[in-house]
Protein backbone atom coordinates (compact mmCIF):
# COMPACT_ATOMS: atom_id res chain seq x y z
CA UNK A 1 15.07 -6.40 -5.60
CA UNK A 2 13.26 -3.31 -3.61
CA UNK A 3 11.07 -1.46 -6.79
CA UNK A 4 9.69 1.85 -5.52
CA UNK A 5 8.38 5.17 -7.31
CA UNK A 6 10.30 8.93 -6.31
CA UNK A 7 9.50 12.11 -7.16
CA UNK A 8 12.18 14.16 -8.00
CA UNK A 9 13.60 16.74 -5.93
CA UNK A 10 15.50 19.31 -7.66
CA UNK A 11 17.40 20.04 -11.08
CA UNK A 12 15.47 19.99 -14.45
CA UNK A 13 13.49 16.82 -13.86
CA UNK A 14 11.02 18.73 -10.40
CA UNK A 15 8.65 16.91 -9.51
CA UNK A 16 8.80 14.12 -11.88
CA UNK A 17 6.93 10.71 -10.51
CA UNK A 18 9.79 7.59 -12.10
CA UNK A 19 9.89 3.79 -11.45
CA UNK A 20 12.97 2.79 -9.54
CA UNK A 21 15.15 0.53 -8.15
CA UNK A 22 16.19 1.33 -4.63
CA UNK A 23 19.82 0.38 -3.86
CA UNK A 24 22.50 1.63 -0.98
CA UNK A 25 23.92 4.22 -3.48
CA UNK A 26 20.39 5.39 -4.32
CA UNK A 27 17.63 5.02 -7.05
CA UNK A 28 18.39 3.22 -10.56
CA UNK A 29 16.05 4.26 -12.74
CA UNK A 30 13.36 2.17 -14.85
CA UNK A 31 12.26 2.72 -17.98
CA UNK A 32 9.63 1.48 -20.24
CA UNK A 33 10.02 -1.93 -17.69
CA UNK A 34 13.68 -1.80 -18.33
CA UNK A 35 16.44 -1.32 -15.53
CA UNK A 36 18.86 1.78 -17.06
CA UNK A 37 22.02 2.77 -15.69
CA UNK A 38 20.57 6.06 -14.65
CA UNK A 39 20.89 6.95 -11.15
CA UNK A 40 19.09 9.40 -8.81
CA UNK A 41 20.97 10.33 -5.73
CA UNK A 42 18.92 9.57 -2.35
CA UNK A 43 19.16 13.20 -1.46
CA UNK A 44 17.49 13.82 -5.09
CA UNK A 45 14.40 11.57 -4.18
CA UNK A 46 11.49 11.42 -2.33
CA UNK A 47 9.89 7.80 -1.96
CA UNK A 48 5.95 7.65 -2.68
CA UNK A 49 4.03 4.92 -2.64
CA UNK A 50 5.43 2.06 -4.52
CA UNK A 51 2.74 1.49 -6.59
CA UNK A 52 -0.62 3.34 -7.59
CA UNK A 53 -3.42 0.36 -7.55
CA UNK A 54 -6.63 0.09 -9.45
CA UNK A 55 -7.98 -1.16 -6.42
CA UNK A 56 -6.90 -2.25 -3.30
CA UNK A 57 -8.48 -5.32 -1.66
CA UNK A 58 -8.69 -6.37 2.02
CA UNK A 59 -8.87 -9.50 4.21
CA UNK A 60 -10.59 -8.35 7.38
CA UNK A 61 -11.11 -10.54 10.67
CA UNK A 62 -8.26 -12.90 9.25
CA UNK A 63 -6.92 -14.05 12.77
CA UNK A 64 -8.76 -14.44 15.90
CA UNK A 65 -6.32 -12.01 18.49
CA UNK A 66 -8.14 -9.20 16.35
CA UNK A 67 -11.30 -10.85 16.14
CA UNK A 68 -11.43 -10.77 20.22
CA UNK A 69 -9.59 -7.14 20.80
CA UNK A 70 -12.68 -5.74 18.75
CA UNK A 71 -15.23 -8.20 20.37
CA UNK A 72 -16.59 -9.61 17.36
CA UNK A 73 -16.48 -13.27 16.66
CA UNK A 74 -14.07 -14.76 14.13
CA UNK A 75 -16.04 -15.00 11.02
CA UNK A 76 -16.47 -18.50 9.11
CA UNK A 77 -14.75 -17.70 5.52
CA UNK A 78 -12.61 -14.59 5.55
CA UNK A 79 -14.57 -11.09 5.42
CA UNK A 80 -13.08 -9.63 1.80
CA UNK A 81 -14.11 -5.67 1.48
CA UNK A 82 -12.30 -2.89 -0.20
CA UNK A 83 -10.46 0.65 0.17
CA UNK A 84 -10.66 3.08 -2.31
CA UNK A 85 -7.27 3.65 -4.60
CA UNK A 86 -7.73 7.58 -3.14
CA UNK A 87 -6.43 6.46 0.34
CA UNK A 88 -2.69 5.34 -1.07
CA UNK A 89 -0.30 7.69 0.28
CA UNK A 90 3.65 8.07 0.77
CA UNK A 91 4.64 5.93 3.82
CA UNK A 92 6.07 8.72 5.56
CA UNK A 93 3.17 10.99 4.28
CA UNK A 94 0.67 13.09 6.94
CA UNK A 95 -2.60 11.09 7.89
CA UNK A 96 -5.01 13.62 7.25
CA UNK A 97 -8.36 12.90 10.04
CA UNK A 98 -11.75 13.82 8.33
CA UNK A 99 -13.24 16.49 9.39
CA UNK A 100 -16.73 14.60 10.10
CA UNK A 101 -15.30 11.89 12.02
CA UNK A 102 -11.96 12.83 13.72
CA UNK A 103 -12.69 10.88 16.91
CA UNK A 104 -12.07 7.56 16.69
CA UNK A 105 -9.47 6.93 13.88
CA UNK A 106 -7.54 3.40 14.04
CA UNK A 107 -4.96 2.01 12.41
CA UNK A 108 -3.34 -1.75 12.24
CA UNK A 109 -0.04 -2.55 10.26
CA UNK A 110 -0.47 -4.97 7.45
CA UNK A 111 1.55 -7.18 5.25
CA UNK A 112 0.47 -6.02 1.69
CA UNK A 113 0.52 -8.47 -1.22
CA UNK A 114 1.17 -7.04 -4.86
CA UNK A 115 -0.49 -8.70 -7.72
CA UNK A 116 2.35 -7.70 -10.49
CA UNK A 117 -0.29 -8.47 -13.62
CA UNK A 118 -3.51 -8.59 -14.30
CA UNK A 119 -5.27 -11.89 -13.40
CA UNK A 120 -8.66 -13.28 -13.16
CA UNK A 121 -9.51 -16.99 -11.82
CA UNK A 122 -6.00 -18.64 -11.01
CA UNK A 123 -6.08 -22.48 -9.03
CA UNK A 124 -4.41 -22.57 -6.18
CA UNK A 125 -0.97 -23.75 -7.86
CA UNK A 126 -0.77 -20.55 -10.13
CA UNK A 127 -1.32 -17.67 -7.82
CA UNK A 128 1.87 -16.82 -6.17
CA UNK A 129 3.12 -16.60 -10.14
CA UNK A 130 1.06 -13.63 -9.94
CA UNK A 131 3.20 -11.54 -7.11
CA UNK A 132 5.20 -9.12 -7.66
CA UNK A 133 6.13 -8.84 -4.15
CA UNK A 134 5.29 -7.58 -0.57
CA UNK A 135 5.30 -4.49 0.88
CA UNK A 136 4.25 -2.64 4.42
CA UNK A 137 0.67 -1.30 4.72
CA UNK A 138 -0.50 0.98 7.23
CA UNK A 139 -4.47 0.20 7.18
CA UNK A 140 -6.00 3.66 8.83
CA UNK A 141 -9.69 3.24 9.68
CA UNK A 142 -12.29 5.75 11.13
CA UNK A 143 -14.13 2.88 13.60
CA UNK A 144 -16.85 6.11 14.39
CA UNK A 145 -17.71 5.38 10.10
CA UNK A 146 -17.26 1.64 10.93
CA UNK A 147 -19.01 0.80 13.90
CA UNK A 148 -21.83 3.93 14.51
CA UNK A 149 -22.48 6.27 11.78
CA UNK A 150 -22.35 3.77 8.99
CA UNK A 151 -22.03 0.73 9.75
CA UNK A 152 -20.06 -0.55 7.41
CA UNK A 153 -16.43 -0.20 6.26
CA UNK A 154 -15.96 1.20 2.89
CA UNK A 155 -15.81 5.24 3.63
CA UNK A 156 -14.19 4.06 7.25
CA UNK A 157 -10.77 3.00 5.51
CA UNK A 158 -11.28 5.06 2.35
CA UNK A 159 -10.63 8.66 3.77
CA UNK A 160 -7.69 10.15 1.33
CA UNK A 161 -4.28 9.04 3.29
CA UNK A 162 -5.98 6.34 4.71
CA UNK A 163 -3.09 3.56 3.24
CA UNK A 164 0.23 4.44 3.49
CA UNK A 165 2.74 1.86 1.58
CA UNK A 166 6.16 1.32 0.94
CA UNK A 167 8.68 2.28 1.07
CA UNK A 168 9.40 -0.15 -1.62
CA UNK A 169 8.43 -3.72 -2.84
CA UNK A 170 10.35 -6.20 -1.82
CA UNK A 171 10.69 -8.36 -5.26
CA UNK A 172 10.75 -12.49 -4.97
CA UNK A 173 13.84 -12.23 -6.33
CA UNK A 174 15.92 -10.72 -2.91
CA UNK A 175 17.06 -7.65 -2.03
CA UNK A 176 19.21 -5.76 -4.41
């Protein structure tokens, strides 16, 4: 199943953000968590981000190709950091550069994991209960924040636009 979020285009619903389904016909609607027989015509829809996160947590350094291309050496545990919930955008949306560091902006493609509930200290066994499913991330980085004026990564991949997902989720349970 591919769950996404449109906003309308047209007719007396403008502008309105809804929960879908994406299918070959177009978008079955979801409401209150329930699949409806509604449908919204693909010309009638604009696919945003698939979800809106309360925070969005990275796994940086997490193979050693990238590790060497940047010329740092692999860490020992995986580096966790995050990115602000400000930098979701559309998947086709613009990628707006800052203005105070337009230079050197960077960007990697990422397979993006969605936590479907809210979870806190889950073994091993239990945590792929907790998925939703996976969607494609497009992790944008300004390396001048990263590597010279700050030093660190936060504001570097927090710039608004700096995540574009989507277009959809791709559900556990297969393609619809």
């Amino acid at each position: 199943m591919r769950i996404g979020r449109i906003e309308v285009v047209g007719g007396e619903a403008d502008g309105r953000t809804l929960q879908v389904v994406v299918e070959d016909e177009g978008f079955r609607v979801i409401e209150h968590g329930q699949l409806t027989d509604r449908m919204i015509a693909r010309a009638e829809g604009r696919l945003l981000a698939p979800v809106v996160p309360r925070q969005v947590i990275l796994i940086a350094m997490n193979y050693a190709a990238h590790a060497a291309e940047t010329g740092m050496a692999p860490p020992d545990a995986p580096a966790i950091l995050c990115k602000t919930a400000n930098a979701i955008s559309a998947p086709d949306a613009p990628i707006v550069l800052p203005a105070m560091a337009p230079d050197e902006v960077d960007y990697e493609g990422e397979l993006v994991i969605v936590i479907g509930r809210e979870v806190k200290n889950l073994s091993d066994d239990e945590a792929l209960d907790a998925v939703l499913g996976y969607t494609c991330g497009n992790d944008v980085s300004a390396r001048d924040c990263q590597f010279r004026l700050d030093k660190q990564w936060t504001r570097a991949k927090s710039f608004d636009t700096f995540a574009p997902i989507g277009p959809w989720i791709e559900t556990r349970a297969g393609s619809s």
